[in-house]
Protein backbone atom coordinates (compact mmCIF):
# COMPACT_ATOMS: atom_id res chain seq x y z
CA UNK A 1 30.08 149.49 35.07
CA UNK A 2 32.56 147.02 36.60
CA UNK A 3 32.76 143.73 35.35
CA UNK A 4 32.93 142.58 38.78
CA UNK A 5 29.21 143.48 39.54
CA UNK A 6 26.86 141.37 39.26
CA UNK A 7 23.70 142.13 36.99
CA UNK A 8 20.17 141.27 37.59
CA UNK A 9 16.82 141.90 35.90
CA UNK A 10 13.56 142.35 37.99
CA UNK A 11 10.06 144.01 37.42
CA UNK A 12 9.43 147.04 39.60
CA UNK A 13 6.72 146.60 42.27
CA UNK A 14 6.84 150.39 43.78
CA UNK A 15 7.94 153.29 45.14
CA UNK A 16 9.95 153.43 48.53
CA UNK A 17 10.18 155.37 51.65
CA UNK A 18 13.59 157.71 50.61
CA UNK A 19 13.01 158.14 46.72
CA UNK A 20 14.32 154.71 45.23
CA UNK A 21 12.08 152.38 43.57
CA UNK A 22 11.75 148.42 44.71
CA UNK A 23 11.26 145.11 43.50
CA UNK A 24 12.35 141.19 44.38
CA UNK A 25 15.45 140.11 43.03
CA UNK A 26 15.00 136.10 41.79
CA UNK A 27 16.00 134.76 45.65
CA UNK A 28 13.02 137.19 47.12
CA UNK A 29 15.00 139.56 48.25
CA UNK A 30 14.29 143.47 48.70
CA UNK A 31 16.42 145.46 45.93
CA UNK A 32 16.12 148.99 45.60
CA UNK A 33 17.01 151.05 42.97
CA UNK A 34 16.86 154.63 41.36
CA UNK A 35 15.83 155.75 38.51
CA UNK A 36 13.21 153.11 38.38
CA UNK A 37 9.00 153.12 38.15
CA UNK A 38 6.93 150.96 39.12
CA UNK A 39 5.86 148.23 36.46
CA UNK A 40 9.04 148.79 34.88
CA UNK A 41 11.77 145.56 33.84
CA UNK A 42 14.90 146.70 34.33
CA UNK A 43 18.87 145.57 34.38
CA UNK A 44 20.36 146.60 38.01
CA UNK A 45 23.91 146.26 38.82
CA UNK A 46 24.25 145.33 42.06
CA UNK A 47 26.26 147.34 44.41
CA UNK A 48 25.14 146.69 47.81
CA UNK A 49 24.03 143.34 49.34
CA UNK A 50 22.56 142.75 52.89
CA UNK A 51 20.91 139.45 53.97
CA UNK A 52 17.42 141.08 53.61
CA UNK A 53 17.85 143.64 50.96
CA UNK A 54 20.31 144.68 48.15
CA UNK A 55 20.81 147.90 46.64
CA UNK A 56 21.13 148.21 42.70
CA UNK A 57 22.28 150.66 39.81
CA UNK A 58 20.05 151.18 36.80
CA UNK A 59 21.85 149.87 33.69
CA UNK A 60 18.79 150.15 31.64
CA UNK A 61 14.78 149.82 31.38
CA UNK A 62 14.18 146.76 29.18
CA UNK A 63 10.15 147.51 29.35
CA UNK A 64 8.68 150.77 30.62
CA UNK A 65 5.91 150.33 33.01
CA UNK A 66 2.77 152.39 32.58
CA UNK A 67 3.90 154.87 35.54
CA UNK A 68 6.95 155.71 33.60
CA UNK A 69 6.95 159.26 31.77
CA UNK A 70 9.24 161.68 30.09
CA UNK A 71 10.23 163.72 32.99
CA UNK A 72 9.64 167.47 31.96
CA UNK A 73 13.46 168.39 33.86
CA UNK A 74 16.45 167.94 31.83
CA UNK A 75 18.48 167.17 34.60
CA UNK A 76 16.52 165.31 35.72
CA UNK A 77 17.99 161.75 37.55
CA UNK A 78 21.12 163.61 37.87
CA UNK A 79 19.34 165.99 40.42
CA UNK A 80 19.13 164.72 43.83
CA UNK A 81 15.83 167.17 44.66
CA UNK A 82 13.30 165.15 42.27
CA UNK A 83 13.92 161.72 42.34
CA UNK A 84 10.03 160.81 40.84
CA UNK A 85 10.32 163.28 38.34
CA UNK A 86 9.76 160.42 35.65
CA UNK A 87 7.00 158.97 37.12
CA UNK A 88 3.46 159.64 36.52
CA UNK A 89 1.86 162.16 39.42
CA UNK A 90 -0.64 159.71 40.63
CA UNK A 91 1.72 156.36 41.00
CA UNK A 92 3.28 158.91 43.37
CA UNK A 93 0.63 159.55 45.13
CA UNK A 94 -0.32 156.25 45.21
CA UNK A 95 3.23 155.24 46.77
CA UNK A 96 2.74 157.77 49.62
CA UNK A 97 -0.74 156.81 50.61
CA UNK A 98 0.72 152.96 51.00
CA UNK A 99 3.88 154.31 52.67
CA UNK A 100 2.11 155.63 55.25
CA UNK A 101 -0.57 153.03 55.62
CA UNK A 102 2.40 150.93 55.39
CA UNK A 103 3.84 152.40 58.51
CA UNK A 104 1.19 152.79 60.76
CA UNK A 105 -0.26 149.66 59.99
CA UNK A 106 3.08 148.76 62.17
CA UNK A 107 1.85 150.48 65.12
CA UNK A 108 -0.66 148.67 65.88
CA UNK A 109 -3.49 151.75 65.82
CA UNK A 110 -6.26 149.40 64.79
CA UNK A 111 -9.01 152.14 65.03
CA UNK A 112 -6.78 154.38 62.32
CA UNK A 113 -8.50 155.13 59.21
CA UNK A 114 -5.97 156.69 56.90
CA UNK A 115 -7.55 159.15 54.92
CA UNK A 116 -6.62 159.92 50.86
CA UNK A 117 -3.45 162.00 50.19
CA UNK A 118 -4.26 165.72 49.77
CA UNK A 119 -3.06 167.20 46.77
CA UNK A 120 -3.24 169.94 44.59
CA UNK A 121 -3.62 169.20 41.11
CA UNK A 122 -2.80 172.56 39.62
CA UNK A 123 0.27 173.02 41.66
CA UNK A 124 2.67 169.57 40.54
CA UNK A 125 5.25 172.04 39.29
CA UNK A 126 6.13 175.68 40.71
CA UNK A 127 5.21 174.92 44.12
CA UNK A 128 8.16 175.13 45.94
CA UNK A 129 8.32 178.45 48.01
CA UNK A 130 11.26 177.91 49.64
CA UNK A 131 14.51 176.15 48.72
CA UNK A 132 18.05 175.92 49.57
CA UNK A 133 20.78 175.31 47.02
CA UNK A 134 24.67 174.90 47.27
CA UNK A 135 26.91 177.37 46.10
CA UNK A 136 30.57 176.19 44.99
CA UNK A 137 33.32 177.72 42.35
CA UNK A 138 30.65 180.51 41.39
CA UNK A 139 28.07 177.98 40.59
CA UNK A 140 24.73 177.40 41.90
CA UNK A 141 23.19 173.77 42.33
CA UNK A 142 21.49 170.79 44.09
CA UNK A 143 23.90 168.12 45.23
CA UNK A 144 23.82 164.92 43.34
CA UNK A 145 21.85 161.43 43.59
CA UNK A 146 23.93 160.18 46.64
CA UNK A 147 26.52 162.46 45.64
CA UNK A 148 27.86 165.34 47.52
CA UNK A 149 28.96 166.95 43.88
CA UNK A 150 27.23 169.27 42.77
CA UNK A 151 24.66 169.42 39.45
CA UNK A 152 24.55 172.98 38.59
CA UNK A 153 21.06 174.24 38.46
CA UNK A 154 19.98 176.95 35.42
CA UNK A 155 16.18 176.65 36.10
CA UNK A 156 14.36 174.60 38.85
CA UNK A 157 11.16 173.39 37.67
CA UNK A 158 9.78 172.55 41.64
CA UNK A 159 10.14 176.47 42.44
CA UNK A 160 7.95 179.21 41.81
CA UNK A 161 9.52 181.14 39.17
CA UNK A 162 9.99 184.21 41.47
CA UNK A 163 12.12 182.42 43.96
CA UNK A 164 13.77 180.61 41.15
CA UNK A 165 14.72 183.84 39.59
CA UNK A 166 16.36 185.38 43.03
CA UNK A 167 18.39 182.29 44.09
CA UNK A 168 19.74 182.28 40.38
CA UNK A 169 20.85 186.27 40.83
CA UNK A 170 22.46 184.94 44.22
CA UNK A 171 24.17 182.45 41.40
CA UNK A 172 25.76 185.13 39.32
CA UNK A 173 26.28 187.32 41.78
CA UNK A 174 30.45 186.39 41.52
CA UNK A 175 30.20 184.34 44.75
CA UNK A 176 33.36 182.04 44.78
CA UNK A 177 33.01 180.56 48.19
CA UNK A 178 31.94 177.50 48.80
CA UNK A 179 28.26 177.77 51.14
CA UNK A 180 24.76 177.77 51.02
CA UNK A 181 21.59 179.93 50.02
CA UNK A 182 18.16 179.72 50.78
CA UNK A 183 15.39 181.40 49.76
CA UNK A 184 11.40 182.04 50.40
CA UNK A 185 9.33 183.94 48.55
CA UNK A 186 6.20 185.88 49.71
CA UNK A 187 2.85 185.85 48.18
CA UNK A 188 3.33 188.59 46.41
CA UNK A 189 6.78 188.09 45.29
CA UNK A 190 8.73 189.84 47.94
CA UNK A 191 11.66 187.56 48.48
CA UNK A 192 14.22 186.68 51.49
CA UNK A 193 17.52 185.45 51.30
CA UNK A 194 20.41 183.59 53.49
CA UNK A 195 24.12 183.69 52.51
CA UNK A 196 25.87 181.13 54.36
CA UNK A 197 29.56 180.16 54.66
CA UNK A 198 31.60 178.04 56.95
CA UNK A 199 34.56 180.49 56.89
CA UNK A 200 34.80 183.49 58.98
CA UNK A 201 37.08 185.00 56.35
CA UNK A 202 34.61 185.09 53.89
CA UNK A 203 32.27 187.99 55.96
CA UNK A 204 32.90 191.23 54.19
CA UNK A 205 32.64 188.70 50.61
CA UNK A 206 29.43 187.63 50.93
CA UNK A 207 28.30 191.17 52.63
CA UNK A 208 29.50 192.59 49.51
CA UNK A 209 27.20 190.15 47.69
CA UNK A 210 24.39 190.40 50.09
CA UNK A 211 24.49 194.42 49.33
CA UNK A 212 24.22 193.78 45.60
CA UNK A 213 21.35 191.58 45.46
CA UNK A 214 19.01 193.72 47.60
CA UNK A 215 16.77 195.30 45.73
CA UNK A 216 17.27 192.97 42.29
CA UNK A 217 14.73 189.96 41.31
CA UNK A 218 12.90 190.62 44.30
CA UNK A 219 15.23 190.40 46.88
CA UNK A 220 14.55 192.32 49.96
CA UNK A 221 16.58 191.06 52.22
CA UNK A 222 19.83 188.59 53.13
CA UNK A 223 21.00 187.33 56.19
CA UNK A 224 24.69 186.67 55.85
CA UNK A 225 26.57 183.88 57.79
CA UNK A 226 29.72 183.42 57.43
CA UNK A 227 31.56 180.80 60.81
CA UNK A 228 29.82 182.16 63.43
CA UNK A 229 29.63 185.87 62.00
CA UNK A 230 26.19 186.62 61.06
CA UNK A 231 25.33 190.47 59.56
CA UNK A 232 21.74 191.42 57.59
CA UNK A 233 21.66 193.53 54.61
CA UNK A 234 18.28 195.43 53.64
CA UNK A 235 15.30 193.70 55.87
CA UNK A 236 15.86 190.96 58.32
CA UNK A 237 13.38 189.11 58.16
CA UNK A 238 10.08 188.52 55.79
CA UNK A 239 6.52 189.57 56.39
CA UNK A 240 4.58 186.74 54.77
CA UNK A 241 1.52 188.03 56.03
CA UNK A 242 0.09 190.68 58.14
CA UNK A 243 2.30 190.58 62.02
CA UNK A 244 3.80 186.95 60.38
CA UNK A 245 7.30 186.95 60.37
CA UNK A 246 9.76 184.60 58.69
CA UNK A 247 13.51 184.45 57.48
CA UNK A 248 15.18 182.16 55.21
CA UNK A 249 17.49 181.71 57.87
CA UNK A 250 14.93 179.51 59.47
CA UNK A 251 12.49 176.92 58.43
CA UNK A 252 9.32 177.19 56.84
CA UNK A 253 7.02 174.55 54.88
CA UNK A 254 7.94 174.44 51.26
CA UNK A 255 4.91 174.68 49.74
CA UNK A 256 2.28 177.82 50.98
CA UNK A 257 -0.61 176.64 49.12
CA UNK A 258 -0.77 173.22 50.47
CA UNK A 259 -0.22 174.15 53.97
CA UNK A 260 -2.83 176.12 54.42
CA UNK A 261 -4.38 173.06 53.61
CA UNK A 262 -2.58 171.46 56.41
CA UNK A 263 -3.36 174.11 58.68
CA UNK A 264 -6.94 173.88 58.20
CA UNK A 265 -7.06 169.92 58.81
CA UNK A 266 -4.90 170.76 62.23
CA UNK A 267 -7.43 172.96 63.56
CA UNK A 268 -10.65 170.64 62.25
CA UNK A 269 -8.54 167.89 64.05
CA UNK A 270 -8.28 169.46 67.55
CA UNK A 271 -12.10 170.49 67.62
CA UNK A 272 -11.82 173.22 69.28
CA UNK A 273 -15.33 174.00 70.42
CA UNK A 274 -15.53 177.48 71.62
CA UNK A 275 -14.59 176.46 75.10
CA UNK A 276 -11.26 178.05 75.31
CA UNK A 277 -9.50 175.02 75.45
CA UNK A 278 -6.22 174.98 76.99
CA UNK A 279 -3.53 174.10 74.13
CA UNK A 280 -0.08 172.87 74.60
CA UNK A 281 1.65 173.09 71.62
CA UNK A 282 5.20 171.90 71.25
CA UNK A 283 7.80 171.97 68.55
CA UNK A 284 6.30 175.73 67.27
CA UNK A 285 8.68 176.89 65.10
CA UNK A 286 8.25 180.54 63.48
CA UNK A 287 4.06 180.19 64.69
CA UNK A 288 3.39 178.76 61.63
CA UNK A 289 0.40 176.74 63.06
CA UNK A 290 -0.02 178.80 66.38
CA UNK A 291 -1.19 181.51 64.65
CA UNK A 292 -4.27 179.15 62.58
CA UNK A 293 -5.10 177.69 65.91
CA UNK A 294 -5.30 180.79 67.44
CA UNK A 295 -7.28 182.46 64.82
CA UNK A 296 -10.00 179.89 64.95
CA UNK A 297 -11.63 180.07 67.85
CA UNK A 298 -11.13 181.08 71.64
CA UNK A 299 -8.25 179.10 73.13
CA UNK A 300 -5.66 179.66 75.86
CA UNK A 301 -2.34 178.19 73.97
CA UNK A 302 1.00 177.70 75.39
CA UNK A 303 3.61 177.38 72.11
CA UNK A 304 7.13 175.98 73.07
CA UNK A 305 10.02 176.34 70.88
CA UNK A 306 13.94 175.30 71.27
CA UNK A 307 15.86 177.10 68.41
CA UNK A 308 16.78 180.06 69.26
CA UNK A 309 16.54 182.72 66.32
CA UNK A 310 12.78 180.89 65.49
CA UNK A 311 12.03 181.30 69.19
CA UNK A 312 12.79 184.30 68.95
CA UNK A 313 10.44 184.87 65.48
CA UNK A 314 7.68 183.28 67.65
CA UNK A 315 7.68 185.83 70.60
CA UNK A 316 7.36 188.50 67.33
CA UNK A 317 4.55 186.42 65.94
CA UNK A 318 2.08 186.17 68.54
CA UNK A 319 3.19 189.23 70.17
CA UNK A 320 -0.59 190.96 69.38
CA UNK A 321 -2.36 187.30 70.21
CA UNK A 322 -3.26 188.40 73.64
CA UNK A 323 -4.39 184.34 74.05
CA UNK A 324 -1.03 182.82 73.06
CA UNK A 325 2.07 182.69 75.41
CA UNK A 326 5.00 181.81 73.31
CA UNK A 327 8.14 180.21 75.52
CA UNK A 328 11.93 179.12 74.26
CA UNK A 329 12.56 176.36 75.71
CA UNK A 330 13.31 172.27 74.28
CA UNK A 331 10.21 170.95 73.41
CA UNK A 332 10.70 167.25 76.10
CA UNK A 333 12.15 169.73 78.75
CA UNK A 334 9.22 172.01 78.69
CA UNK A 335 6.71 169.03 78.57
CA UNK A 336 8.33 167.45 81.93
CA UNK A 337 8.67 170.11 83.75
CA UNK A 338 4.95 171.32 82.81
CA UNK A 339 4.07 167.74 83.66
CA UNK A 340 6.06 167.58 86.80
CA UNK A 341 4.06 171.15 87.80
CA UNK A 342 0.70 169.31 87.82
CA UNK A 343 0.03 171.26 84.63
CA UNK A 344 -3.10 170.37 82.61
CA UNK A 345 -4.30 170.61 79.19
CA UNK A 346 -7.17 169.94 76.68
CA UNK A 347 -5.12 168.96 73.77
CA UNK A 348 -1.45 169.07 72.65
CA UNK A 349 0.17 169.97 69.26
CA UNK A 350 3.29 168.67 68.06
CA UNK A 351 5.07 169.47 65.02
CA UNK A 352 8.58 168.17 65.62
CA UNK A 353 11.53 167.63 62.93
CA UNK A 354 12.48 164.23 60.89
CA UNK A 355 13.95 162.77 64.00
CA UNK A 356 10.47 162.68 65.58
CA UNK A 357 9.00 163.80 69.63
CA UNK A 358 10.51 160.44 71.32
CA UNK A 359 12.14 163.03 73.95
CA UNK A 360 8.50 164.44 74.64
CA UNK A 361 5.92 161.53 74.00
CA UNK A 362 6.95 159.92 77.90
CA UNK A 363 5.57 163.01 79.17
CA UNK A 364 2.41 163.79 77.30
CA UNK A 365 0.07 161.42 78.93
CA UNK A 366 0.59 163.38 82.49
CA UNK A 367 -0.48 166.14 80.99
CA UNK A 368 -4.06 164.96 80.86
CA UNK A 369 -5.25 165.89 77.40
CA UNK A 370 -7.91 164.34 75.60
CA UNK A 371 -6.57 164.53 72.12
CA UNK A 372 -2.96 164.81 70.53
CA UNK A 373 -2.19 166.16 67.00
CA UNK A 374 0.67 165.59 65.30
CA UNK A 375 1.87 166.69 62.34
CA UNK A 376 4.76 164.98 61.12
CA UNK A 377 7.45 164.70 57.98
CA UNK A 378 8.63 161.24 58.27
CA UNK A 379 5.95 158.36 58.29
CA UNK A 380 8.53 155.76 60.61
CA UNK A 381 9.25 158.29 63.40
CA UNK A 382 5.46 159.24 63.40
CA UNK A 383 4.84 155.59 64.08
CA UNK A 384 7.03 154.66 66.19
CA UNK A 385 6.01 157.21 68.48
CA UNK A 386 2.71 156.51 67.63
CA UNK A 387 3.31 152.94 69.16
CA UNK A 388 4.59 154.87 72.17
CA UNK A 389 1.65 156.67 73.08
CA UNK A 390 -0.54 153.97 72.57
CA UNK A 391 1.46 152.28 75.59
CA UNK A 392 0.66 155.41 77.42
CA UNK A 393 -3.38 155.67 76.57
CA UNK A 394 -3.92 156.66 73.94
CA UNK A 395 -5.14 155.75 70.12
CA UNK A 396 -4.45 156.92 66.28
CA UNK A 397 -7.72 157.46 65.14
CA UNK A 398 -7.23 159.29 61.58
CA UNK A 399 -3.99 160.18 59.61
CA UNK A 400 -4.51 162.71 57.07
CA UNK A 401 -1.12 162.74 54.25
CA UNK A 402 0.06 165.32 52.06
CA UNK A 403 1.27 166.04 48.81
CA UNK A 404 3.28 168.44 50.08
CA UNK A 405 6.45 168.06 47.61
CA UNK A 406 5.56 165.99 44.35
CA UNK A 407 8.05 164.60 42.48
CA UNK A 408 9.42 163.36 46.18
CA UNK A 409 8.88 160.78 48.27
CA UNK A 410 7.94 163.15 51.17
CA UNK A 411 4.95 163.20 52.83
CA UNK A 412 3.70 165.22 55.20
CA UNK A 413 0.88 163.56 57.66
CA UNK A 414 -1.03 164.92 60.38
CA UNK A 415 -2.65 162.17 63.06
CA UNK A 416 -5.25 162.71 65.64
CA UNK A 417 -4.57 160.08 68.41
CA UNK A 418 -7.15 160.31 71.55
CA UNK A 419 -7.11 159.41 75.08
CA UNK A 420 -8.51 156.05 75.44
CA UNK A 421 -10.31 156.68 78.76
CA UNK A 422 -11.68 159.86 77.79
């Protein structure tokens, strides 16, 4: 520590939004820090000030608070994926449900009730069922705590051992490229992989690899990019279940058990009533929750997605769902011009990335639906648009979160907002 830093000692008051912990320095002010849990007194170097907040280093814990535990990861706090791994399960929880309270208690949605986190209790550890790690100088890793270097990664306690086992072959497999590989792993063990590199050169390497791994730890399959060069070796893509398609390529959520849980509270959400409603969903990824919706009663469902390749994975997906029309096209670009074309609909699904639907949400309320769902992974964009549809009509009325990654501070929440009128 430099001797030009200044030290301070605070009691930790909670968990934050973006896995640091927080407390009030002795002039009020905001300081964040990792490492820390709540309860705790701790020493913080200071290495960032701001008029409202500061940012601190943890020098040590002069009194454990009761949250604080042993963390079962021996890299742990070295590790950028886990940054709660030494805190006790339910002071996460217990962070996340406030975090999002926090945040849509912003929006002013006065008619929100905010439901208790969902959780599975048997699945803190091992859930992860798809990952991505770094690869650099033939070793395998997560990049550090606000680091870019990496910590090199012999077991990962968040994975399911299966997946764990295949990205670690990918590991050894000689690799010494600098890149990427991601992983997902079926129920049944079947695993996918993607091989990435930035350099073009590096092709017939990482082939080479690719071809090795197939048919070791699992692995079925690897998509190799290398620049813009992209070859497959063994299968393509994954068949999680029967006619759904996947690749690690793409995106997926990381933990299967807990979104089926998800999906189930998305299609209790848009009562659907055996009307064949008329379903708009945007942001649709692989199908992932086109495919629940569809399965659950008669509806009429138009799902819109941007990215090519998981476009593309749609169109396979819902190729036998006679009821579902799956279109490529940006997600605001298809709402307008549905909205400009007098379209109508019942209800609309959204299911954007981090950054949010601020594109779309202008155009939802010509649309006419009675009810929006949206499932989002980032409590402030989810409010803020939020706060934008409740200029255009219409009102949060329940926010269900997530445990969807423990030992994180992400949460997953799905909202039900409804027309005000209707």
């Amino acid at each position: 520590m430099s001797s030009s830093r200044k030290s301070v000692t605070l009691r930790i008051d909670g968990l934050a939004f973006g896995g640091e912990a927080v407390g009030r320095d002795p002039s009020g002010r905001a300081l964040f820090v990792a490492g820390a849990a709540p309860g705790d007194l701790v020493e913080v170097a200071l290495v960032e000030e701001k008029a409202r907040f500061a940012r601190g280093e943890l020098q040590r814990v002069v009194e454990a608070g009761a949250a604080r535990r042993e963390p079962p990861c021996p890299i742990a706090g070295r590790c950028g994926g886990c940054p709660w791994m030494h805190v006790d399960e339910e002071a996460q929880r217990v962070a996340k449900q406030a975090i999002v309270a926090r945040a849509l208690g912003r929006s002013g949605a006065p008619t929100l009730e905010v439901r208790p986190i969902a959780f599975d209790a048997d699945g803190l550890l091992g859930w992860r069922t798809r990952a991505r790690m770094r690869l650099q100088g033939g070793a395998i890793g997560f990049s550090g705590r606000r680091s870019h270097a990496l910590v090199p990664v012999e077991r990962c306690l968040a994975m399911d051992p299966r997946l764990d086992a295949a990205l670690q072959a990918a590991g050894r497999a000689g690799l010494r490229v600098d890149g990427e590989v991601a992983g997902v792993v079926a129920d049944d063990g079947r695993v996918h992989l993607a091989l990435e590199s930035d350099d073009e050169r590096a092709l017939p390497l990482v082939e080479a690899a690719a071809r090795a791994l197939v048919g070791t730890a699992g692995i079925v399959g690897v998509v190799v990019r290398a620049g813009r060069r992209e070859a497959a070796v063994g299968e393509r893509e994954l068949e999680l279940a029967s006619g759904e398609r996947t690749s690690a390529a793409g995106f997926q959520q990381a933990n299967a058990r807990m979104n089926q849980r998800l999906r189930a509270t998305v299609v209790e959400l848009l009562a659907l009533d055996g009307k064949s409603p008329r379903i708009l969903e945007l942001y649709a990824g692989d199908g992932n929750l086109t495919r629940a919706v569809a399965a659950a009663a008669p509806v009429r469902l138009l799902a819109v997605e941007g990215e090519p390749s998981a476009a593309a994975r749609l169109q396979r997906n819902v190729a036998a769902l006679p009821a579902v029309e799956a279109r490529a096209d940006d997600a605001a670009r298809a709402a307008r011009r549905l909205a400009d074309a007098g379209e109508r609909f019942d209800a609309v699904l959204l299911d954007p990335p981090r950054a949010g639907a601020a594109d779309a949400v202008p155009h939802l309320a010509r649309l006419g639906a009675a009810r929006i769902v949206y499932v989002s992974c980032d409590p402030m964009t989810l409010a803020r648009d939020v706060e934008a549809l409740g200029r255009l009509g219409y009102a949060a009325r329940v926010a269900q979160p997530f445990e969807l990654m423990p030992q994180s501070s992400h949460v997953e929440v799905v909202c039900l907002l409804t027309k005000v009128d209707a």
